[in-house]
Protein backbone atom coordinates (compact mmCIF):
# COMPACT_ATOMS: atom_id res chain seq x y z
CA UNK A 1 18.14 -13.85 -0.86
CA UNK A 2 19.46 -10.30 -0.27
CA UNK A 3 18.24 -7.52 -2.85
CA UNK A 4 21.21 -5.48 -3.92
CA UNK A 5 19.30 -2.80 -5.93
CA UNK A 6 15.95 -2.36 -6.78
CA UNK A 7 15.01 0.23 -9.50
CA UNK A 8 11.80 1.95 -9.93
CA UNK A 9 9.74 3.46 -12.60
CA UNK A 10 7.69 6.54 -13.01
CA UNK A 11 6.32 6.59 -16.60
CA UNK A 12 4.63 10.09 -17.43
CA UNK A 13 2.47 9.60 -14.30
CA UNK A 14 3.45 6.48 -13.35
CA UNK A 15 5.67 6.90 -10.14
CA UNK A 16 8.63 4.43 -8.93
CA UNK A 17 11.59 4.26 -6.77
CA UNK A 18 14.37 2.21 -5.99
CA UNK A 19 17.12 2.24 -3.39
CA UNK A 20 20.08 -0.19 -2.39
CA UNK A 21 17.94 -2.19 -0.30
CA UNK A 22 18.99 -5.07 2.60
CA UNK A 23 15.65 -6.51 3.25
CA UNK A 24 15.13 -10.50 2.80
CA UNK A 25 12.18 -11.94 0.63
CA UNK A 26 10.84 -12.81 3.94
CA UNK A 27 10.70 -8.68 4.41
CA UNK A 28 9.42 -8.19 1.04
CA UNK A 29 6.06 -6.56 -0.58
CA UNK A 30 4.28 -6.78 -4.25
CA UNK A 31 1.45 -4.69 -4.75
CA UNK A 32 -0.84 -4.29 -7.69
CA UNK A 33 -2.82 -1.54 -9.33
CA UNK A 34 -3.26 1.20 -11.41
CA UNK A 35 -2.08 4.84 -11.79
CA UNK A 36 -3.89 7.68 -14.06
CA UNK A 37 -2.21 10.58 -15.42
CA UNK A 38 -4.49 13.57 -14.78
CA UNK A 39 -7.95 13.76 -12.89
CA UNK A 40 -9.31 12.33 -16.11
CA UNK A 41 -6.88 9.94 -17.30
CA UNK A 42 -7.11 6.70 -18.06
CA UNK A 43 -6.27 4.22 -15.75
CA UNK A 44 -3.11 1.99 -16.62
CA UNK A 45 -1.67 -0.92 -15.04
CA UNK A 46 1.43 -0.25 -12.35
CA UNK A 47 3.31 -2.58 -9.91
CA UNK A 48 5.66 -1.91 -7.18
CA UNK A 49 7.87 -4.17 -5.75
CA UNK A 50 8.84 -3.27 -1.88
CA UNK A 51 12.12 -3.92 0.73
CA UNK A 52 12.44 -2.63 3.39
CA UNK A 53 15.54 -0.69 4.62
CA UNK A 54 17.53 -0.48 7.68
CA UNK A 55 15.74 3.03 8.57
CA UNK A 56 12.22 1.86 10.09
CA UNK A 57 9.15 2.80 7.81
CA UNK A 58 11.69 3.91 4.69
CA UNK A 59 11.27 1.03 1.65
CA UNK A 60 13.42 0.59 -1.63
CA UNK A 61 11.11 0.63 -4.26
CA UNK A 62 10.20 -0.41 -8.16
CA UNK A 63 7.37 0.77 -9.54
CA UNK A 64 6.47 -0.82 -13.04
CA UNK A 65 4.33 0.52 -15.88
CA UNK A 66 3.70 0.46 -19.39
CA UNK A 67 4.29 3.81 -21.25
CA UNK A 68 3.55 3.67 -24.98
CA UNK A 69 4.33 -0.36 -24.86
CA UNK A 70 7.43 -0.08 -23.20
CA UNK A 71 7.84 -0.86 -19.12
CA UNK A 72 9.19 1.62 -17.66
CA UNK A 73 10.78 2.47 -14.28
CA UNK A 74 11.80 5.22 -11.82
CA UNK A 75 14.22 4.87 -9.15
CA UNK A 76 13.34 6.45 -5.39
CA UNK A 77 12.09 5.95 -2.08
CA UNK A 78 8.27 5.22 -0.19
CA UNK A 79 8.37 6.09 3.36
CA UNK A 80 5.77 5.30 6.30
CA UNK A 81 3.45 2.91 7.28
CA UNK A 82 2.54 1.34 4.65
CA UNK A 83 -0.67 -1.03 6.71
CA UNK A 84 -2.69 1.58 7.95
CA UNK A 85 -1.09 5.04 7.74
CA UNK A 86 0.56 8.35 5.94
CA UNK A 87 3.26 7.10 2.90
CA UNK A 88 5.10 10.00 0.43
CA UNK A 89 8.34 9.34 -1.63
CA UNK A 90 9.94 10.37 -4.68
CA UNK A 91 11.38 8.61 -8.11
CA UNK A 92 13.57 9.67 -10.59
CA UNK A 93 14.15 8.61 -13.94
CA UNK A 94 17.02 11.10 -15.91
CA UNK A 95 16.62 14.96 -15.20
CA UNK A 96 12.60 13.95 -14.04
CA UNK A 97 11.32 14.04 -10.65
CA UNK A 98 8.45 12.76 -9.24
CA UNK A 99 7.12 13.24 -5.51
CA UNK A 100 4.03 11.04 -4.37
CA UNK A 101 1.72 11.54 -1.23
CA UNK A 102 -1.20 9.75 0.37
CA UNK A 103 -2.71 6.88 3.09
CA UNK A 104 -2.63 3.37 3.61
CA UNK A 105 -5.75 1.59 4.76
CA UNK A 106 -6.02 -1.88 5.34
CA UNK A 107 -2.54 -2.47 3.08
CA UNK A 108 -3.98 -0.13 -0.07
CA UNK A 109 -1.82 3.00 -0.55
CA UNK A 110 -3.51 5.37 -2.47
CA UNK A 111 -1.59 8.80 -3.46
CA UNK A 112 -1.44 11.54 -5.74
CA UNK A 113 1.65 12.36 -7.59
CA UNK A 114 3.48 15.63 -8.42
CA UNK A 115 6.31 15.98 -11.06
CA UNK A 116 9.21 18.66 -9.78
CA UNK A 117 10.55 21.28 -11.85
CA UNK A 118 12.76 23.45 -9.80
CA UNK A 119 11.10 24.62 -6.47
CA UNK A 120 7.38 23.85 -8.02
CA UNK A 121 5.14 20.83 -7.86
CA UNK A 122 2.82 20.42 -10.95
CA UNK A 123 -0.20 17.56 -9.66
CA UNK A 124 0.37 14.67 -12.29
CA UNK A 125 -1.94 12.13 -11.23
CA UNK A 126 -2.98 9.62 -8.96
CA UNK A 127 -2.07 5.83 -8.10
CA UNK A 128 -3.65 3.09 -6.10
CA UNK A 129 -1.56 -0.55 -5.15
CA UNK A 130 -2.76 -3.06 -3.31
CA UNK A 131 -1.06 -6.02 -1.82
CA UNK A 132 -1.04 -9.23 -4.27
């Protein structure tokens, strides 16, 4: 089964991406977690579902969360290794940006996430997946 678009969400701290992806099940990732929403938020539930792309390292992605009882999702990008190594990416949902950077150790990608307005980054919180 070929993925034809995957879309990702970002709700108020909860970061996703998504990307016209050509990756196989086979190729595919689900990983589990939670993102907060400030140094002291609480942490909520998030998902993101991974394919990889025909650039090496660069994944479509959907990230899922609940915001106010609704899922929501962001559309972007995760690039790097995502095993043991750096990742970053962004996700977009309507004029809102959001850029994400951190590590992956032992298939957990943890990260801190900025929202973009203009040329500044404003830290928005963090987020930690694991594989399922």
């Amino acid at each position: 089964m070929r993925y034809k678009f995957f879309a990702v969400s970002l709700c108020a701290g909860c970061i996703a991406a998504a990307v016209c992806a050509s990756g196989t099940d086979e190729n595919a990732a689900s990983l589990k977690g939670t993102y907060k929403r400030g140094a002291a938020g609480k942490p909520d539930e998030l998902t993101l579902d991974l394919a990889p792309t025909d650039a090496a390292g660069r994944y479509d992605a959907v990230f899922t969360c609940q915001w106010k009882n609704k899922p929501e999702k962001f559309v972007g990008f995760l690039e790097g290794d995502i095993g043991n190594g750096a990742v970053s990416g962004q996700a977009s949902k309507g004029k809102r940006t959001w850029v994400f950077e951190g590590t992956s150790t032992n298939s957990t990608i943890s990260c801190r996430h900025f929202e973009v307005k203009g040329d500044k980054r404003q830290p928005t919180g963090s987020f930690q997946l694991s594989r399922n």
